[in-house]
N, C-alpha and C. Protein backbone atom coordinates (compact mmCIF):
# COMPACT_ATOMS: atom_id res chain seq x y z
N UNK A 1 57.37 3.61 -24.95
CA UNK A 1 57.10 3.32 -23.56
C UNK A 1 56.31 4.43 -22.90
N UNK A 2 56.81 5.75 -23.49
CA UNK A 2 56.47 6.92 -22.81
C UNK A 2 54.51 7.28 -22.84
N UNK A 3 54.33 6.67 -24.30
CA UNK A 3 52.64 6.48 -24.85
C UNK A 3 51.52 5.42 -24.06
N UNK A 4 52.96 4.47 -23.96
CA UNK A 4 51.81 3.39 -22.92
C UNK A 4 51.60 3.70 -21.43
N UNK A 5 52.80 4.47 -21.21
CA UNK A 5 52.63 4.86 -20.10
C UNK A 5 51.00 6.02 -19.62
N UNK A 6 51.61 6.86 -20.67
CA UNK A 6 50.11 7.74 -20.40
C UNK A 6 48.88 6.98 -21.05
N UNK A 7 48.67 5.60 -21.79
CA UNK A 7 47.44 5.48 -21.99
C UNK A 7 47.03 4.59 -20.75
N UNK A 8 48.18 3.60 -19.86
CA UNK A 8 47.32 2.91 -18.69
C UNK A 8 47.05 3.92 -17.89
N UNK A 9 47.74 5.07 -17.61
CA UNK A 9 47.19 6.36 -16.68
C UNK A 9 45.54 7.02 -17.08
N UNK A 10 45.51 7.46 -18.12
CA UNK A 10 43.96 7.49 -18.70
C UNK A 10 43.06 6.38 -18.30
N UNK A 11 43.83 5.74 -18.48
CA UNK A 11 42.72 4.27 -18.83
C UNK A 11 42.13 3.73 -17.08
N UNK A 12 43.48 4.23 -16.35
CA UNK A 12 43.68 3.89 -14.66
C UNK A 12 42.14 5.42 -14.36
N UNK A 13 42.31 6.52 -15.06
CA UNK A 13 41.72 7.09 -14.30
C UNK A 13 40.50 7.40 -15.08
N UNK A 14 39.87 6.84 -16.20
CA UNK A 14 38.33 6.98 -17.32
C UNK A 14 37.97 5.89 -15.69
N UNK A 15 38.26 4.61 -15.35
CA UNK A 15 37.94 3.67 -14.74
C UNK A 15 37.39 4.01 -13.54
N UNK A 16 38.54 4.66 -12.84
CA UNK A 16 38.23 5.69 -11.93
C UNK A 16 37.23 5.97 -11.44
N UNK A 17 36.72 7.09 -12.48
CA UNK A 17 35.71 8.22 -12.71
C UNK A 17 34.55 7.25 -12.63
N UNK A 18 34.54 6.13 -13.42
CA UNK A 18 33.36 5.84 -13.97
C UNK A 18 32.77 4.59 -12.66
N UNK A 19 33.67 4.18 -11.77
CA UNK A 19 33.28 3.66 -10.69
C UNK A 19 32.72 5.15 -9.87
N UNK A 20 33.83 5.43 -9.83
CA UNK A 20 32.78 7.02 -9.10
C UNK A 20 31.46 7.07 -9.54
N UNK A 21 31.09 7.54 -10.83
CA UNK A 21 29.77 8.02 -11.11
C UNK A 21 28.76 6.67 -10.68
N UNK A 22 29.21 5.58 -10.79
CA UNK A 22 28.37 4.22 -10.59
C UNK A 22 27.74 4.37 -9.27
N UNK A 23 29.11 4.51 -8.09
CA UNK A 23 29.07 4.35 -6.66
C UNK A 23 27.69 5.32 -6.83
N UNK A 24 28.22 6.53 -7.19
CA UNK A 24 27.47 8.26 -6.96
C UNK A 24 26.24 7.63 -6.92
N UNK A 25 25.51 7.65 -8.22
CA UNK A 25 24.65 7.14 -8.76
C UNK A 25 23.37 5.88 -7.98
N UNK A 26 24.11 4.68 -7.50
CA UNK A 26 23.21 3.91 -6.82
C UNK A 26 23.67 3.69 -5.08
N UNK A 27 24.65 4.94 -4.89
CA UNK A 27 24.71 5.15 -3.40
C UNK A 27 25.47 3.86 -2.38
N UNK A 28 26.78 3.60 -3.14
CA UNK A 28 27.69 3.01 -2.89
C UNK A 28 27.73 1.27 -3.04
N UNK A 29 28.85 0.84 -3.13
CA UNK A 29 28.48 -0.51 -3.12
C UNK A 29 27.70 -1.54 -2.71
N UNK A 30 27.02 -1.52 -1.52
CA UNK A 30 26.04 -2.13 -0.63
C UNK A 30 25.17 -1.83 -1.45
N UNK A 31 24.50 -0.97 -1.71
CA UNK A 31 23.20 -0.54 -3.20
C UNK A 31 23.47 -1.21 -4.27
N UNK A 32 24.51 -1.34 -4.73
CA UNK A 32 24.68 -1.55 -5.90
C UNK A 32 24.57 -3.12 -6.31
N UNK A 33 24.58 -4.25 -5.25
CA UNK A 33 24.61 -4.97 -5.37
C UNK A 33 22.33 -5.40 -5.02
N UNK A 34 21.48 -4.27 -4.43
CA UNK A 34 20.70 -4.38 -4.04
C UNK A 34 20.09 -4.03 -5.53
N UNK A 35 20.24 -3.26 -6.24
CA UNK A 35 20.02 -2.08 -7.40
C UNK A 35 20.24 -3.18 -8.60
N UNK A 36 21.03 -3.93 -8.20
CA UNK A 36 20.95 -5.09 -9.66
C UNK A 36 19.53 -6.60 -9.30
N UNK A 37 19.24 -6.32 -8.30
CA UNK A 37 18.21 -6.99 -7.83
C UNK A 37 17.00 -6.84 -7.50
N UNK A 38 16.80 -5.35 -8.14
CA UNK A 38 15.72 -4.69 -8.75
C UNK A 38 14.68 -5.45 -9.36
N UNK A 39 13.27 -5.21 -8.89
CA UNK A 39 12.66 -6.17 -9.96
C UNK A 39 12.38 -5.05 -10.70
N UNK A 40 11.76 -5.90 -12.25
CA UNK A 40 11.46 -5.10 -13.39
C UNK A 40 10.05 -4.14 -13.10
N UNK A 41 9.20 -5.18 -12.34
CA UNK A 41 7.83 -4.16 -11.82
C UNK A 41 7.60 -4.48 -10.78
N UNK A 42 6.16 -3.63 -10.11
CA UNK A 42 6.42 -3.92 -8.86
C UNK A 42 5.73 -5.51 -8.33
N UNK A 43 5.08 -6.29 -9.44
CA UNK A 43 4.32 -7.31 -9.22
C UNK A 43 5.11 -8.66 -9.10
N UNK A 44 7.03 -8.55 -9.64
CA UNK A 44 7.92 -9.18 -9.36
C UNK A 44 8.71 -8.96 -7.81
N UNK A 45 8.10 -7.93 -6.83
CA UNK A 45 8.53 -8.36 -5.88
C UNK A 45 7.88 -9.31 -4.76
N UNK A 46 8.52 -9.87 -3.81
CA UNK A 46 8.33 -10.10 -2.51
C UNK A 46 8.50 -10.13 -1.09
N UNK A 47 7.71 -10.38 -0.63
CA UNK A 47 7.75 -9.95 1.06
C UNK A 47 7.11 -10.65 2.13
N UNK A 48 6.77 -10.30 2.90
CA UNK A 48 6.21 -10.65 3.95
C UNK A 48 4.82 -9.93 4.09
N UNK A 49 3.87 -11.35 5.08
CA UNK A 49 2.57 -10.67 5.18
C UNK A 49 2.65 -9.94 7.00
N UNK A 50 1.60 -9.65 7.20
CA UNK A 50 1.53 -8.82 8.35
C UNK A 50 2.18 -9.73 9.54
N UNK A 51 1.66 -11.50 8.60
CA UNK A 51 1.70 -12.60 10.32
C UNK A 51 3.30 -13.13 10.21
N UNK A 52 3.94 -12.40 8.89
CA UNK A 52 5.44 -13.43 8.50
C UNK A 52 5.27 -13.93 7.79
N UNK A 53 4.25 -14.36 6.72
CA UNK A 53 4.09 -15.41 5.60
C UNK A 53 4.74 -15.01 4.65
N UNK A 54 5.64 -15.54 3.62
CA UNK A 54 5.59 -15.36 2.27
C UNK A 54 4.92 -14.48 1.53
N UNK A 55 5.07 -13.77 1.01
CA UNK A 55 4.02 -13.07 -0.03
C UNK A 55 4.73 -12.56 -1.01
N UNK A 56 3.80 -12.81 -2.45
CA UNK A 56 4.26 -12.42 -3.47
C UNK A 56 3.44 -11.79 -4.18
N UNK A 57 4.07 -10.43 -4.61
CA UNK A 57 3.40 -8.92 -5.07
C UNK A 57 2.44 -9.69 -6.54
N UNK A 58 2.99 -10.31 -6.91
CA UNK A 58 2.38 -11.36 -7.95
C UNK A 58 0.88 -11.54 -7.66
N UNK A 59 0.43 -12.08 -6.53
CA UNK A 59 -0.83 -11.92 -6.40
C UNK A 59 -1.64 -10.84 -6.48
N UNK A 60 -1.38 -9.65 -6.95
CA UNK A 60 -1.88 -8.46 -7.26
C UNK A 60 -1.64 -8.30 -8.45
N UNK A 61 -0.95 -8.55 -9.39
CA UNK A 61 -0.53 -8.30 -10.84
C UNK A 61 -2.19 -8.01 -11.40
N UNK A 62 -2.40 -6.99 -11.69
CA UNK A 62 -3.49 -6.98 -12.77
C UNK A 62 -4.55 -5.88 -12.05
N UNK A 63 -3.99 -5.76 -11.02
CA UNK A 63 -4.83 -4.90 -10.45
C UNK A 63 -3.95 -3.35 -10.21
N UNK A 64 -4.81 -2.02 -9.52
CA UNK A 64 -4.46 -1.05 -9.65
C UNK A 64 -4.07 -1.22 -8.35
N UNK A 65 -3.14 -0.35 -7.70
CA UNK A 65 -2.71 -0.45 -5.94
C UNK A 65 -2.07 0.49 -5.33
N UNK A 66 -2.93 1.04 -4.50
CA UNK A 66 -2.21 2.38 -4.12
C UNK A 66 -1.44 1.57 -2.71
N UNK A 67 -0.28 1.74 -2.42
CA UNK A 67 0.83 1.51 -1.96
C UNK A 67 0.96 2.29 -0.64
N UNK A 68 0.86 1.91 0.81
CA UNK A 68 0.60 3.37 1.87
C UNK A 68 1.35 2.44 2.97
N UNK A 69 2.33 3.55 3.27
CA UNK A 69 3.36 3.22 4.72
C UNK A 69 1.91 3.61 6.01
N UNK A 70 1.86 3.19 6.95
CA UNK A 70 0.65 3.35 7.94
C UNK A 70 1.02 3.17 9.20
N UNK A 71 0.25 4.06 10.08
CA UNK A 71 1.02 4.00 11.59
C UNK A 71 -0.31 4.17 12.52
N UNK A 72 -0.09 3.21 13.39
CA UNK A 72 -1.16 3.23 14.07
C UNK A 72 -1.23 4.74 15.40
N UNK A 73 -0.14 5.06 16.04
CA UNK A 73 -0.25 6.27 16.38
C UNK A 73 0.15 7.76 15.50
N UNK A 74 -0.24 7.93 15.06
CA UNK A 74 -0.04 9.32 14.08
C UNK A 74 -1.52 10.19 14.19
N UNK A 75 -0.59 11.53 14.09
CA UNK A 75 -2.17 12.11 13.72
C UNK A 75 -2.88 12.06 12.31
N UNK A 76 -2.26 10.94 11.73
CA UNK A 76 -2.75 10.96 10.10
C UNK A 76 -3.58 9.48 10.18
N UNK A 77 -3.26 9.46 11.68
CA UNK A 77 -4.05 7.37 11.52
C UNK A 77 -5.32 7.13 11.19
N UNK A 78 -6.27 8.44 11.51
CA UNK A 78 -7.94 8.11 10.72
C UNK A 78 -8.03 7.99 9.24
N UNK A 79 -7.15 8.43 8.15
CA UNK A 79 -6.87 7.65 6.70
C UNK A 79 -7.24 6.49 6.68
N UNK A 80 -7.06 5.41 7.67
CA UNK A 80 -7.46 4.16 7.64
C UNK A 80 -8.88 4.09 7.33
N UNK A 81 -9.90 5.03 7.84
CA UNK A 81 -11.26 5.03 7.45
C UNK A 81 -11.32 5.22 6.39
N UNK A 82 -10.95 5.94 5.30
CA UNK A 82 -11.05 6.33 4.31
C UNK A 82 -10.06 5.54 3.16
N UNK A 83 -8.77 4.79 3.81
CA UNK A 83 -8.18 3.53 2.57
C UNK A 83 -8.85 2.64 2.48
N UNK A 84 -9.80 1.96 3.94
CA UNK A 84 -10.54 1.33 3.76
C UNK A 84 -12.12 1.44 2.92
N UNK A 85 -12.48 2.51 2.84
CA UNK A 85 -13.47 2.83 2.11
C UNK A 85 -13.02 2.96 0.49
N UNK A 86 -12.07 3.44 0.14
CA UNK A 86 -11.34 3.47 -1.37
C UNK A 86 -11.40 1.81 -1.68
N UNK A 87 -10.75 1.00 -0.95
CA UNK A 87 -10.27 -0.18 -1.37
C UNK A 87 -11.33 -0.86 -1.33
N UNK A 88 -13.02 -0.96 -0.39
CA UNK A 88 -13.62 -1.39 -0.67
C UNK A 88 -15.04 -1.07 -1.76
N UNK A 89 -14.79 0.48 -2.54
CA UNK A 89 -15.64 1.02 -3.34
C UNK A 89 -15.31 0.59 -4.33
N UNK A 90 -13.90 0.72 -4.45
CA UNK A 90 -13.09 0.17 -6.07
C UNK A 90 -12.42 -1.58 -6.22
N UNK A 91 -12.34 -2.01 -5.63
CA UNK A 91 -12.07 -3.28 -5.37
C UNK A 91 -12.38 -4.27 -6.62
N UNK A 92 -14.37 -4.40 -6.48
CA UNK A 92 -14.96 -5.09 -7.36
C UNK A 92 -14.36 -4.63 -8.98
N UNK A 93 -13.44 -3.37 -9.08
CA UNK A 93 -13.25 -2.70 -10.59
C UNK A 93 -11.32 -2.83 -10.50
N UNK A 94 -10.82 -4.24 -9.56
CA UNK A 94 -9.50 -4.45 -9.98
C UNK A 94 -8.43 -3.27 -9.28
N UNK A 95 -9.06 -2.99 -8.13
CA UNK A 95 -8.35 -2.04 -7.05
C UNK A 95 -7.89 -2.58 -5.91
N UNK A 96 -6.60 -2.30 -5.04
CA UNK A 96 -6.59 -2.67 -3.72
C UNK A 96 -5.65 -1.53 -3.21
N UNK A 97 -5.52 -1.68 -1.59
CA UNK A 97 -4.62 -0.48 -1.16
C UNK A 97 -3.88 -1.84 -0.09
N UNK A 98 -2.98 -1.50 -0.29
CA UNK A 98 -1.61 -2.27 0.31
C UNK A 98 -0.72 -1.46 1.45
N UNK A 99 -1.20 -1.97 2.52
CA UNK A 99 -0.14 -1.39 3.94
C UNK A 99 0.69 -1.70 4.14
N UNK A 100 1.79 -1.19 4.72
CA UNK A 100 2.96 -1.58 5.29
C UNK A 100 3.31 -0.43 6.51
N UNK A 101 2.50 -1.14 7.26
CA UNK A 101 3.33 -0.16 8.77
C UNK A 101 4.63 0.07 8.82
N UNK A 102 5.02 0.95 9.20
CA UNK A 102 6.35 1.26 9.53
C UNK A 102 6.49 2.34 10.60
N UNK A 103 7.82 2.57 11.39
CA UNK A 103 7.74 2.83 12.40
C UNK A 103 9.53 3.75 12.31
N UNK A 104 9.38 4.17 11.16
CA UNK A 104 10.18 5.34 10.43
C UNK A 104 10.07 6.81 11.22
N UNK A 105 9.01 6.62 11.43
CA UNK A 105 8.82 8.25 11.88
C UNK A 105 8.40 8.48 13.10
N UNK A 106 9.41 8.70 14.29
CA UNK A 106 9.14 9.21 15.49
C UNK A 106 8.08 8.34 16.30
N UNK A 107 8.62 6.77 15.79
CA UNK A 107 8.29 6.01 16.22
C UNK A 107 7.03 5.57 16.50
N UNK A 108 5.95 5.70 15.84
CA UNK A 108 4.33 5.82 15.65
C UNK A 108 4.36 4.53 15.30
N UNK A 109 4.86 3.58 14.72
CA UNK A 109 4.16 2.34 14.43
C UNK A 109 4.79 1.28 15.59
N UNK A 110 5.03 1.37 17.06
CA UNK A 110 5.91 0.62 17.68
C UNK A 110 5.12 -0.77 18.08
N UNK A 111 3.88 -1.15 17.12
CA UNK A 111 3.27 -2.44 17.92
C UNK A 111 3.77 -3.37 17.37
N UNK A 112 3.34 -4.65 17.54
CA UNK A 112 3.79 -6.08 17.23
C UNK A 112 3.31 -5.91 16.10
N UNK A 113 3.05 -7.08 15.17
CA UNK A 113 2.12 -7.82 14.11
C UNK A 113 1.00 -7.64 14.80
N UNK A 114 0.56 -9.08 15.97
CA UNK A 114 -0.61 -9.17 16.24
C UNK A 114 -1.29 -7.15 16.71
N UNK A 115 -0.68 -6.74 17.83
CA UNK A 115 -1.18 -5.51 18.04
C UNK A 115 -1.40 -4.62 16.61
N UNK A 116 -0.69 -4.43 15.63
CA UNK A 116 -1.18 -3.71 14.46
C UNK A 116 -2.51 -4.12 13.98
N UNK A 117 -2.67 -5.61 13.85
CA UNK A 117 -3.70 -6.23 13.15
C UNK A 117 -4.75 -5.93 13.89
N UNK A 118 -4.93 -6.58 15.42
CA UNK A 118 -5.78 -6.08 16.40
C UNK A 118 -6.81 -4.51 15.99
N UNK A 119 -5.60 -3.76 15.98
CA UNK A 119 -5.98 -2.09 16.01
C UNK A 119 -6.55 -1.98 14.57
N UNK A 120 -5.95 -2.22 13.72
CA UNK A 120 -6.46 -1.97 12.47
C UNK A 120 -8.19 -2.68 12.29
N UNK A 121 -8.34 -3.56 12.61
CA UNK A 121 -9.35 -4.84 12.48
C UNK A 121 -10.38 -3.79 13.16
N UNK A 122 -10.13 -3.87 14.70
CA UNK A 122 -11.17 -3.35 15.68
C UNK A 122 -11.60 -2.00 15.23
N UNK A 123 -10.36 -0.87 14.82
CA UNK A 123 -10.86 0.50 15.08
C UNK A 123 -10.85 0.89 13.91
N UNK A 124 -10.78 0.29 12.83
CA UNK A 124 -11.04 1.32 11.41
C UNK A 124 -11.86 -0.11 10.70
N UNK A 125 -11.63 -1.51 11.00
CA UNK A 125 -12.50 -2.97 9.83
C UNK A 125 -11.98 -2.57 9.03
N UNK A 126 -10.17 -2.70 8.65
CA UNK A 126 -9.56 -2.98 7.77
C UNK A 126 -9.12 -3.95 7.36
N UNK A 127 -9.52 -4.17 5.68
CA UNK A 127 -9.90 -5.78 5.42
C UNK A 127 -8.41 -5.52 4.44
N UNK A 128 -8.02 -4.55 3.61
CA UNK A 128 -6.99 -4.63 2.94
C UNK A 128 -5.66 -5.15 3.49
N UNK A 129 -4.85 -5.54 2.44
CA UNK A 129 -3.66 -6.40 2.97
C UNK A 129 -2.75 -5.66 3.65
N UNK A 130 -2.28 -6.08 4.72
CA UNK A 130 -1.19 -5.56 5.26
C UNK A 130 -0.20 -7.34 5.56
N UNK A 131 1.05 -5.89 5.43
CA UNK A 131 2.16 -6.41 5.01
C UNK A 131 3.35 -6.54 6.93
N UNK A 132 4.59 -7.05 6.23
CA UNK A 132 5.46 -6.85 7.57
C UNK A 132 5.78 -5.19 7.82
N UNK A 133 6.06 -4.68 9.23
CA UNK A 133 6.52 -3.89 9.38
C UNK A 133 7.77 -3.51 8.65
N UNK A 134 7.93 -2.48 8.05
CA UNK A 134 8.88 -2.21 6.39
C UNK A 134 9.80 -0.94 6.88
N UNK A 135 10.82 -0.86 6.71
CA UNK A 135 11.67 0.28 6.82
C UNK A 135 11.58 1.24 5.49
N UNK A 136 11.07 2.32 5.41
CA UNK A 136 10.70 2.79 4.27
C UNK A 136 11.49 4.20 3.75
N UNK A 137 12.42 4.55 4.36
CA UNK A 137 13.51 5.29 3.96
C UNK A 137 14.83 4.93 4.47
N UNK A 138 15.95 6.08 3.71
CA UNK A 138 16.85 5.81 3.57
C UNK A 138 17.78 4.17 3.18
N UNK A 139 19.25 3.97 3.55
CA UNK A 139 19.91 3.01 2.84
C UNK A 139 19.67 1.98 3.25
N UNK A 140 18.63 1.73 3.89
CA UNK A 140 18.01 0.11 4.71
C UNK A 140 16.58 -0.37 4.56
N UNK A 141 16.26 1.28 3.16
CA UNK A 141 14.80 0.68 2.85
C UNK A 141 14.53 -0.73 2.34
N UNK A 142 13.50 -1.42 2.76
CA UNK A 142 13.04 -2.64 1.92
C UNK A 142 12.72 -2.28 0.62
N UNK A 143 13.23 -3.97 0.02
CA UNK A 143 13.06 -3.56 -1.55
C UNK A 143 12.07 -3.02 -1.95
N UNK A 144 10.71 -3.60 -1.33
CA UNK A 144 9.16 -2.61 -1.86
C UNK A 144 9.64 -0.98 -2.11
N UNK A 145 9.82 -0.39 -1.19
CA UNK A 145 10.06 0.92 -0.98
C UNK A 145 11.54 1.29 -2.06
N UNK A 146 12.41 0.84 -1.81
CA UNK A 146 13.76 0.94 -2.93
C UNK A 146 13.05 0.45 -4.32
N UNK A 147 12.25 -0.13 -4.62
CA UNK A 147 11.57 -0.06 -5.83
C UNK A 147 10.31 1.05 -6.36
N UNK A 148 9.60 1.00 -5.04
CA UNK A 148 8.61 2.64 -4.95
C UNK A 148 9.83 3.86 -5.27
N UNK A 149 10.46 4.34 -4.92
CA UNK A 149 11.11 5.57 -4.69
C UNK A 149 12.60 5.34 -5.72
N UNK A 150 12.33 4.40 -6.41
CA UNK A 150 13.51 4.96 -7.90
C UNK A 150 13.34 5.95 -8.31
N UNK A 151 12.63 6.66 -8.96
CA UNK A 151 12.13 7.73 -9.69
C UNK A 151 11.47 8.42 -8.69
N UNK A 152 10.58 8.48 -7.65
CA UNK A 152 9.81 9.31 -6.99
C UNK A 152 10.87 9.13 -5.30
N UNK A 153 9.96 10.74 -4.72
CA UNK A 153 10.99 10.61 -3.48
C UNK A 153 10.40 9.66 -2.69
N UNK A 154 11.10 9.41 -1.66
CA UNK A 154 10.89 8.40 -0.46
C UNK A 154 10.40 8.86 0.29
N UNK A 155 8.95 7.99 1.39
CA UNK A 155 8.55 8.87 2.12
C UNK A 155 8.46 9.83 2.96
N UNK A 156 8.12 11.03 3.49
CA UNK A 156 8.71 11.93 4.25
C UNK A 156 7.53 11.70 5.59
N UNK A 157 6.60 11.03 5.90
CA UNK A 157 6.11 11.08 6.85
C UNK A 157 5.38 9.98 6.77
N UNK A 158 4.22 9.29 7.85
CA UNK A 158 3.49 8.16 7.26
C UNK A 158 1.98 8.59 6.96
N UNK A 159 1.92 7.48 6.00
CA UNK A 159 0.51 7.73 5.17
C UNK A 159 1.19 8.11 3.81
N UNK A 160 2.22 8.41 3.38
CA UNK A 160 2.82 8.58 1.55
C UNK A 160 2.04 7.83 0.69
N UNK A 161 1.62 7.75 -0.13
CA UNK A 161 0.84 7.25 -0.96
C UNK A 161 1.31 6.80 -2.36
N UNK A 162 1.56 5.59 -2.82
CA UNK A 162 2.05 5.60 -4.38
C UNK A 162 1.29 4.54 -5.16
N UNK A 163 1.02 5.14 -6.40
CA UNK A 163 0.10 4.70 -7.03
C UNK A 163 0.70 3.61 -8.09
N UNK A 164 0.20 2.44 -7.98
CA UNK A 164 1.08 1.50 -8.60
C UNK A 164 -0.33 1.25 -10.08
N UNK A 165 0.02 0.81 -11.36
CA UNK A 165 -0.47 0.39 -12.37
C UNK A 165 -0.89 -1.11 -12.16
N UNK A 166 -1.81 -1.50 -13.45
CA UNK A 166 -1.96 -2.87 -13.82
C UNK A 166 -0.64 -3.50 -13.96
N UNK A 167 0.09 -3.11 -14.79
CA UNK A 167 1.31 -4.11 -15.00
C UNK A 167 2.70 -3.69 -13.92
N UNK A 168 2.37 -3.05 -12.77
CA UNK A 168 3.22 -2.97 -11.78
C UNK A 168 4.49 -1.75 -11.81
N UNK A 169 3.98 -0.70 -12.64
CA UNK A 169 4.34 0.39 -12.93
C UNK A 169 4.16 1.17 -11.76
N UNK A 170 4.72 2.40 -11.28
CA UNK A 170 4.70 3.21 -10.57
C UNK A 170 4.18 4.45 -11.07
N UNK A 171 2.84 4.98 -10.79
CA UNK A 171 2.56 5.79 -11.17
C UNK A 171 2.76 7.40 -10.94
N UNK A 172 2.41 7.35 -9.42
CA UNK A 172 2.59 8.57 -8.88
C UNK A 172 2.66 8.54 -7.08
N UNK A 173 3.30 9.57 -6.95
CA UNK A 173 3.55 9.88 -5.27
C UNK A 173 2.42 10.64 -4.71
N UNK A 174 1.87 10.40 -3.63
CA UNK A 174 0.83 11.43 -3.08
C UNK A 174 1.33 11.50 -1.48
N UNK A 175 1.73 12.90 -1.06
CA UNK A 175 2.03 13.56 0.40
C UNK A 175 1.30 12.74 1.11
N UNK A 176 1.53 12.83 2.16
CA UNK A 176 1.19 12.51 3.74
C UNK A 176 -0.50 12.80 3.59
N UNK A 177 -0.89 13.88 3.50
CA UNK A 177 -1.42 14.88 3.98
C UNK A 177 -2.83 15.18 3.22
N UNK A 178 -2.75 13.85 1.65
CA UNK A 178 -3.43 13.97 0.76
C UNK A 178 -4.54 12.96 1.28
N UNK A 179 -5.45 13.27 1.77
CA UNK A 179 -6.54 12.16 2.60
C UNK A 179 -7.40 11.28 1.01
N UNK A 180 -7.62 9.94 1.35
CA UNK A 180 -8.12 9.10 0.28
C UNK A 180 -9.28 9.61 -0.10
N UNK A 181 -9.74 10.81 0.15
CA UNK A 181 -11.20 11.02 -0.53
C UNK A 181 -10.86 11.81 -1.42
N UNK A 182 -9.39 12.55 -1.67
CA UNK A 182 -8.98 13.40 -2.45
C UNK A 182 -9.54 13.93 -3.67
N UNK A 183 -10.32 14.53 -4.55
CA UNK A 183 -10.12 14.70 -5.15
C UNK A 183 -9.63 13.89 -6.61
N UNK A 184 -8.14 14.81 -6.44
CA UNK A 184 -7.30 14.67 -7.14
C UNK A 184 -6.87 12.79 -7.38
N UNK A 185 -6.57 12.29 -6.17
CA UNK A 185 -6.85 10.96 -5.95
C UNK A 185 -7.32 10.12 -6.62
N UNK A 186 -8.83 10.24 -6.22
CA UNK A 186 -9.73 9.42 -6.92
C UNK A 186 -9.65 9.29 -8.40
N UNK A 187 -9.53 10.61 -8.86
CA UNK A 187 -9.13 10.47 -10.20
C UNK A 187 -8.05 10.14 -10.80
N UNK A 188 -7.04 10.02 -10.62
CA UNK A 188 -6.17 8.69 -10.48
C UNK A 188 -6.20 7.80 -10.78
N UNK A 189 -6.86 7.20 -9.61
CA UNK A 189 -7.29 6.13 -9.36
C UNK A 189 -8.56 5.68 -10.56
N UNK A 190 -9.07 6.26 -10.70
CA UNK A 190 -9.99 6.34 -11.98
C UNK A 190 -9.54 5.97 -13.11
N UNK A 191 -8.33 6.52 -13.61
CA UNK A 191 -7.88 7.09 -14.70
C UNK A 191 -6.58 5.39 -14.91
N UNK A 192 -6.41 5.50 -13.58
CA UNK A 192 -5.32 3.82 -13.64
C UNK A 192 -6.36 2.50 -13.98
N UNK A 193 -7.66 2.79 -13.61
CA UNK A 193 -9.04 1.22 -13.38
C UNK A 193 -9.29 1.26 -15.04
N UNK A 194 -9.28 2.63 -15.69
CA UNK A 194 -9.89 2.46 -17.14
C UNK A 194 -9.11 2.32 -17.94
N UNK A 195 -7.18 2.42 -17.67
CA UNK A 195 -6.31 2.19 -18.46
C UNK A 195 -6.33 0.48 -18.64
């Protein structure tokens, strides 16, 4: 009696532990049920378009896509000249850059749909897709972003940059701060069009 006793005690506390490390791990139950609903890449998710429509990341499968949280008041908001110039140099070679305003940070993205679209359209002739306004950190990120930031951190300001593959892989994170004519960037971006 005395053996079974200490093996349901082990057994009560391996169980324990190992819900612990689970919780630890995908940041408590509410995650965990989000974390099994993970898509496999990023071309299996979906969302919303800028107006509310349906959209499915699927319609991009095959192409390269740099991934950018965007705010219409920031001092980082002239990037728009320059995502728009990336997305329309590389485009014809299986490129796009994908927005998602958000309004994460000290409140810079506070317009409607229509007002984002408006601003974007008029003051930068941004033709690339934008998406719904997206919560892009912490435990209420949208799945886009909880699928961006498995492996890489989550954004710390707007304009973050992540470089998504042909088959919907996550390539790499680029700062706030890294303007689309980068450099470093382009080649990237280069280096993802010829893979």
């Amino acid at each position: 009696m005395k053996i079974l006793s200490v093996v349901a005690a082990v057994a009560l506390l391996v169980a324990g532990v190992a819900t612990f490390a689970y919780r630890s791990t995908v940041g408590g139950s509410v995650q965990a049920a989000q974390a099994e609903d993970v898509a496999a890449t990023f071309y299996d998710l979906e969302t919303h378009t800028l107006e509310g429509e349906d959209a499915e990341l699927a319609d991009w499968e095959g192409k390269v896509a740099l991934v950018v949280n965007v705010a219409s008041k920031c001092g980082l908001t002239p990037q728009y000249e320059g995502l728009e110039a990336l997305h329309k140099e590389f485009s014809e070679r299986g490129f796009t850059v994908l927005g998602f305003p958000s309004n994460d940070f000290m409140g810079q993205e506070p317009g409607t749909p229509e007002e984002i679209r408006t601003f974007c359209s008029e003051t930068y002739g941004v033709t690339f897709p934008m998406f719904e306004k997206s919560v892009v950190t912490g435990d209420t990120k949208s799945p886009v972003y909880q699928f961006l930031t498995r492996e890489l951190e989550e954004p710390t300001w707007n304009f973050t940059k992540y470089l998504v593959d042909r088959s919907g892989r996550v390539l790499y994170r680029f700062p706030p701060q890294t303007k689309p004519e980068d450099a470093e960037l382009r080649a990237k971006i280069e280096s993802a069009l010829a893979s």
